[in-house]
C-alpha atoms as a PDB file:
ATOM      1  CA  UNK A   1       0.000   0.000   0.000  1.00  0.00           C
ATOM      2  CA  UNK A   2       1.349   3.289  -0.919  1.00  0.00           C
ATOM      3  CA  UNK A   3      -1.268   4.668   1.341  1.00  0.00           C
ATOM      4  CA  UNK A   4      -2.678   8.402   2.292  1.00  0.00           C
ATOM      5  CA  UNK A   5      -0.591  10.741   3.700  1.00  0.00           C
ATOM      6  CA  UNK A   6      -2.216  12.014   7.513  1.00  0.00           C
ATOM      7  CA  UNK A   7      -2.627  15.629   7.358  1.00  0.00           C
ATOM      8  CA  UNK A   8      -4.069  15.635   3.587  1.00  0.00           C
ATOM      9  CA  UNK A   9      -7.724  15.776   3.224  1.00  0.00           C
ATOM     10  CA  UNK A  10      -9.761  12.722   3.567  1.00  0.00           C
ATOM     11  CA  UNK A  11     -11.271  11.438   0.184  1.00  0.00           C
ATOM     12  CA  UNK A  12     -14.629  12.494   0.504  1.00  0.00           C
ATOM     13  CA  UNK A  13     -17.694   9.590  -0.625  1.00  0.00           C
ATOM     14  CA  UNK A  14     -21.197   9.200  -0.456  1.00  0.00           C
ATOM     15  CA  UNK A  15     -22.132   5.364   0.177  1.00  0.00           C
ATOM     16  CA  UNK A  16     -25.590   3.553   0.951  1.00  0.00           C
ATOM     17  CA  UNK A  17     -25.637   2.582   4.557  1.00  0.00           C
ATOM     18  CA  UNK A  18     -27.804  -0.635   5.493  1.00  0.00           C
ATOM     19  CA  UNK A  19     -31.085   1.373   5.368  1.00  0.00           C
ATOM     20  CA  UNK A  20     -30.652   2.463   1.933  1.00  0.00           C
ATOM     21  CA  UNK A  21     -29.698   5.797   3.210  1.00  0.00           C
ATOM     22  CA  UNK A  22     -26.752   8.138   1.643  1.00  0.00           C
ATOM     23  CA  UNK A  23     -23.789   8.804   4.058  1.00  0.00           C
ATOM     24  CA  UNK A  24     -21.350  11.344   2.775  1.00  0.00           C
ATOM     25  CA  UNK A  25     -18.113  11.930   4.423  1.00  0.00           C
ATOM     26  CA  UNK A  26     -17.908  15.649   4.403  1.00  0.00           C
ATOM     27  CA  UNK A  27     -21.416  15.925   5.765  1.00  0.00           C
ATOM     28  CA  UNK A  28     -19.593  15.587   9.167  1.00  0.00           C
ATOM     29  CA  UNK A  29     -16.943  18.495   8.342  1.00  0.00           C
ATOM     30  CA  UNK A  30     -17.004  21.149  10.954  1.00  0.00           C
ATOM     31  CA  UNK A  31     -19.474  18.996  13.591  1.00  0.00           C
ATOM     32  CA  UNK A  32     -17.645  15.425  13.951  1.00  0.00           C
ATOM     33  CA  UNK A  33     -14.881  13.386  13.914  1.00  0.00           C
ATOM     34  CA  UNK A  34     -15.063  10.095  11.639  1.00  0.00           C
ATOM     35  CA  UNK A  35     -13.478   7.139  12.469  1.00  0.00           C
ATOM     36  CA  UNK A  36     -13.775   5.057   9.379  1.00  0.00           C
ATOM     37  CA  UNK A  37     -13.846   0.658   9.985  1.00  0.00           C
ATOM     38  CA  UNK A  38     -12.868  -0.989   6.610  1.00  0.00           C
ATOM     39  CA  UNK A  39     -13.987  -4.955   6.764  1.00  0.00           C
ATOM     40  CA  UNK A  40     -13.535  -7.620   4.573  1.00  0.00           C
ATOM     41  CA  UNK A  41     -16.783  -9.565   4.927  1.00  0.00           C
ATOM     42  CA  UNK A  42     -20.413  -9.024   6.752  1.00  0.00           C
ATOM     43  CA  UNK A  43     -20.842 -12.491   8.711  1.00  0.00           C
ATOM     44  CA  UNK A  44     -16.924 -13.439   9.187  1.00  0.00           C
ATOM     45  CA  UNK A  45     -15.792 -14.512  12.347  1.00  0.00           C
ATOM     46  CA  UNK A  46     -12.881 -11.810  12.663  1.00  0.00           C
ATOM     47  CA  UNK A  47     -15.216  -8.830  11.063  1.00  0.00           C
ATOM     48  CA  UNK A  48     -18.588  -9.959  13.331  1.00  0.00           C
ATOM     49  CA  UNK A  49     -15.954  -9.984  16.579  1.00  0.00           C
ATOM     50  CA  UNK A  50     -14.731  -6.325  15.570  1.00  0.00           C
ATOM     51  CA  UNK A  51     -17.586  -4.744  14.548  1.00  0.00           C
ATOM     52  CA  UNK A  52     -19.310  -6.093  17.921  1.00  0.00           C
ATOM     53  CA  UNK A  53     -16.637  -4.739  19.917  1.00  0.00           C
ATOM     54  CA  UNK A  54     -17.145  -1.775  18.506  1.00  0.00           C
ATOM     55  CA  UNK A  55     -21.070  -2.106  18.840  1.00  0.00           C
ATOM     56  CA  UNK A  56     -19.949  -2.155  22.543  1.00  0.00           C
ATOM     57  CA  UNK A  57     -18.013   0.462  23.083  1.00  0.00           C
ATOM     58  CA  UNK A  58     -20.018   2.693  20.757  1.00  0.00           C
ATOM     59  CA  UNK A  59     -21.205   5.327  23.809  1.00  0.00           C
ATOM     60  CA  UNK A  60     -17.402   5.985  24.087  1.00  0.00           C
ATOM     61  CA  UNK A  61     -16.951   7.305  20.865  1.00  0.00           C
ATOM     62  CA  UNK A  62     -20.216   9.445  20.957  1.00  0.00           C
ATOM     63  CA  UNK A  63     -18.918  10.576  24.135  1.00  0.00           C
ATOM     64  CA  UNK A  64     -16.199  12.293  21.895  1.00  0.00           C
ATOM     65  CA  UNK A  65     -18.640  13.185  19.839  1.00  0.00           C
ATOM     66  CA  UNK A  66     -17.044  10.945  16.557  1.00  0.00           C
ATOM     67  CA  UNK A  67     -19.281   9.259  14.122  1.00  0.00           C
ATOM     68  CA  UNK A  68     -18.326   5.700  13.402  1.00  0.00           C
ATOM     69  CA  UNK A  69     -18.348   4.088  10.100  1.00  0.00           C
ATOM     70  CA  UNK A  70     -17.813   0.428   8.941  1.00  0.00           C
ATOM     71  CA  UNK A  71     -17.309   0.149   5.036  1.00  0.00           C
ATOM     72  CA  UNK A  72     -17.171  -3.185   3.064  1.00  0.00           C
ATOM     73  CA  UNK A  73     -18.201  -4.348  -0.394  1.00  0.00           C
ATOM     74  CA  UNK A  74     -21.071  -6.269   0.414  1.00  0.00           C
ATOM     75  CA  UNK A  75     -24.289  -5.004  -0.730  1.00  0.00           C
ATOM     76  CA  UNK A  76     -26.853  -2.876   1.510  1.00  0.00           C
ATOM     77  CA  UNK A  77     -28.669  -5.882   1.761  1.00  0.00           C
ATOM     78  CA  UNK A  78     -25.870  -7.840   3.112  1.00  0.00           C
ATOM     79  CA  UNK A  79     -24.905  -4.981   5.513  1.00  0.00           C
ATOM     80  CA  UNK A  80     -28.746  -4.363   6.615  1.00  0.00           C
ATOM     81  CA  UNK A  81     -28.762  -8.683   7.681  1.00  0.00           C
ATOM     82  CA  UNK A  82     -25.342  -8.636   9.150  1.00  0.00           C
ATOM     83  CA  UNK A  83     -26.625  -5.155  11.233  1.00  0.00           C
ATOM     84  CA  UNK A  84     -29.857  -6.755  12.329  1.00  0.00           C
ATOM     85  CA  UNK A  85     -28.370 -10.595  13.460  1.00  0.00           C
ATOM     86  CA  UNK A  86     -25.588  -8.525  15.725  1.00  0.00           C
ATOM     87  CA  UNK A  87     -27.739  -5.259  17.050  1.00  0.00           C
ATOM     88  CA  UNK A  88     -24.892  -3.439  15.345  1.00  0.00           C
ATOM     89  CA  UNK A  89     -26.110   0.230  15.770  1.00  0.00           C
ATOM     90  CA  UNK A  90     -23.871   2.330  13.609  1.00  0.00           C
ATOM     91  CA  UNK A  91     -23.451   2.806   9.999  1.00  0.00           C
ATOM     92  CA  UNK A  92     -22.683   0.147   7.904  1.00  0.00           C
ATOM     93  CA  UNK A  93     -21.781   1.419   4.194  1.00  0.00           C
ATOM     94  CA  UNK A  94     -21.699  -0.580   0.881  1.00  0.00           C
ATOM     95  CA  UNK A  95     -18.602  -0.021  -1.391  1.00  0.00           C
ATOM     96  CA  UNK A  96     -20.681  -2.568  -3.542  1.00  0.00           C
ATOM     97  CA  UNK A  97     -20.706  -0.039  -6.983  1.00  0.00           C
ATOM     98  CA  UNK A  98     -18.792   0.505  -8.571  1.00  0.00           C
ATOM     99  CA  UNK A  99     -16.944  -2.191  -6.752  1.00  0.00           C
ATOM    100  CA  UNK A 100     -14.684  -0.903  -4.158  1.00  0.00           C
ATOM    101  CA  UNK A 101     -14.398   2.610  -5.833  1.00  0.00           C
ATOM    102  CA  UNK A 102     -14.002   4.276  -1.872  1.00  0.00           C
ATOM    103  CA  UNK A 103     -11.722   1.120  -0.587  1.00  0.00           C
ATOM    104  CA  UNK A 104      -9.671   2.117  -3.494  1.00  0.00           C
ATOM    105  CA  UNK A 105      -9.372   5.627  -2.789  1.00  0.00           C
ATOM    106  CA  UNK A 106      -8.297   4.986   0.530  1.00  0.00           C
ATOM    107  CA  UNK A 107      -5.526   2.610  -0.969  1.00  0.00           C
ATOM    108  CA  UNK A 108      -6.734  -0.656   1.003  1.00  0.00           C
ATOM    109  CA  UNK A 109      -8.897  -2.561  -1.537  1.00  0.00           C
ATOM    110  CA  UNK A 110      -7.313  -6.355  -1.713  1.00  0.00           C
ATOM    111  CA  UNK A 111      -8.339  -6.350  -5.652  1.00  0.00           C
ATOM    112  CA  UNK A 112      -7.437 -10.508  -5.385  1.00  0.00           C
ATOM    113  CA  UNK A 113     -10.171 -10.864  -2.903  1.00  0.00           C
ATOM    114  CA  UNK A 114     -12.701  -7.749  -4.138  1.00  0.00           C
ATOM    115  CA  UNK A 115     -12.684  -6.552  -0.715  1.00  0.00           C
ATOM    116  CA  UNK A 116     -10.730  -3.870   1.650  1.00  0.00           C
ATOM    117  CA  UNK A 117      -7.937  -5.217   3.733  1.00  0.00           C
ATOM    118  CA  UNK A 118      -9.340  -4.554   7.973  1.00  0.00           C
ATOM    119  CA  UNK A 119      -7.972  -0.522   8.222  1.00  0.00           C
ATOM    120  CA  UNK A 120      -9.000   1.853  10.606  1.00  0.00           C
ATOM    121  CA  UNK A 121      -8.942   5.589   9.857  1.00  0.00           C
ATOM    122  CA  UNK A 122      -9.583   8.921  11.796  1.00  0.00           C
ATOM    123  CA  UNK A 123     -10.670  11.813  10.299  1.00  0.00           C
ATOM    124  CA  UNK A 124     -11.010  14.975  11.929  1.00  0.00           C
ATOM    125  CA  UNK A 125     -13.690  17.777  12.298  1.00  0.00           C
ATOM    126  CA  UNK A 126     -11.751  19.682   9.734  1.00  0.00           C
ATOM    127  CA  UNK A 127     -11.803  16.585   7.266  1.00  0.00           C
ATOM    128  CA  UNK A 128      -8.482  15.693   7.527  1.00  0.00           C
ATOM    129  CA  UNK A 129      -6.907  12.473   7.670  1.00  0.00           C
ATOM    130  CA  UNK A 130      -5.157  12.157  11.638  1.00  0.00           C
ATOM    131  CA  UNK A 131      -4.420   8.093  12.166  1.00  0.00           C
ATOM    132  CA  UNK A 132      -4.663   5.104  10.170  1.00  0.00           C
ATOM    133  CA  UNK A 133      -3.785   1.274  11.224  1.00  0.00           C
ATOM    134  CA  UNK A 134      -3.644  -1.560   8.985  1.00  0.00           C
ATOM    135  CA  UNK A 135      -4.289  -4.878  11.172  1.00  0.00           C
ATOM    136  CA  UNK A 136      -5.181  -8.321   9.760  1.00  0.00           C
ATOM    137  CA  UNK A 137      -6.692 -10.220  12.682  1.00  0.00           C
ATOM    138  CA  UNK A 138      -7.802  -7.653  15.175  1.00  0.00           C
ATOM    139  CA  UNK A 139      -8.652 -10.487  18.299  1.00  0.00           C
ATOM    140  CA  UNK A 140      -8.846 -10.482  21.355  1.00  0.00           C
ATOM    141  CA  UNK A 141      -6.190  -8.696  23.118  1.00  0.00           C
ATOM    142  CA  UNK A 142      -5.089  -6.767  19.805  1.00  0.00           C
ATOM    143  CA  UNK A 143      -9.199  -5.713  19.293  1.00  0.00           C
ATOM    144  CA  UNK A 144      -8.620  -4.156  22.856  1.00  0.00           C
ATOM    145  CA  UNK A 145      -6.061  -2.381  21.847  1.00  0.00           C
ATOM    146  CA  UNK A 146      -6.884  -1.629  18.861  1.00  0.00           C
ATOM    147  CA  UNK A 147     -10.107  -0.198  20.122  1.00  0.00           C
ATOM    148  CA  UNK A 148      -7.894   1.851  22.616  1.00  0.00           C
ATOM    149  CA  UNK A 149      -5.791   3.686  20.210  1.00  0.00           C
ATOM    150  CA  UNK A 150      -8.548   4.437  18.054  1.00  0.00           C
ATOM    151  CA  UNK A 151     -10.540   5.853  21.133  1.00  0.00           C
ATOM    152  CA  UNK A 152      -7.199   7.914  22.133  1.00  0.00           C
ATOM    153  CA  UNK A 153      -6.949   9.648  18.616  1.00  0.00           C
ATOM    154  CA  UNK A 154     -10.558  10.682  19.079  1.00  0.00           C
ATOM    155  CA  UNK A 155     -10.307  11.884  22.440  1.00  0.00           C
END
């Protein structure tokens, strides 16, 4: 990954979330922060695990008044199931069409697989790009800590 530089501007997008509903990234500009979940797959073990933890710790990030969003390139339909089975209560955006166009722009789409590699990114009220982590397997231990950092960026 060549990757985004932190301090440029975030690529701005406007996806379907699992409602059907547009979500546009500069919508938030000047009111929140954004911390943006890219997933491979609604329904993996690995994805359902991090997108619950963050399900859980979702009144800590509101207490910093961030928006979270979790981006894959399964269809609304897929994200609107995988949202209902785990009471996940947050955003869930389809990169579906054209395929992966957003996962692209933020330089983490695994064209092999046609889905993003797991990256976390935090974009401030300003709209600019402040952290980034790329982590395979965010378990356990490492989804704590992951979750952590994230939370301290936002802070």
């Amino acid at each position: 990954m060549t990757g985004l530089l932190m301090g440029d501007t975030a690529p701005d997008f406007t996806l379907r979330d699992q409602f059907g509903q547009d979500v546009t990234l500069s919508a938030f500009r000047g009111r929140k922060a954004v911390a943006i979940l890219f997933y491979p797959f609604a329904f993996s073990g690995v994805c359902t695990g991090e997108m619950a933890g963050i399900r859980d710790r979702l009144d800590e990030f509101l207490t910093f008044d961030t928006e979270v969003l979790g981006i894959s390139c399964d269809p609304v339909y897929a994200q609107r199931a995988f949202a209902d089975q785990d009471g996940l209560n947050f955003p869930l955006l389809s990169d579906f069409w054209p395929h992966g166009a957003v996962t692209a722009a933020y330089d983490v789409l695994d064209e092999e697989r046609g889905c993003p590699r797991r990256s976390s990114y935090v974009v401030d009220r300003e709209g600019v790009l402040r952290w980034a982590v790329h982590n395979a397997m965010p378990e356990g231990r490492d989804l704590d800590e992951h979750l952590r950092q994230l939370l301290a960026v936002v802070a």
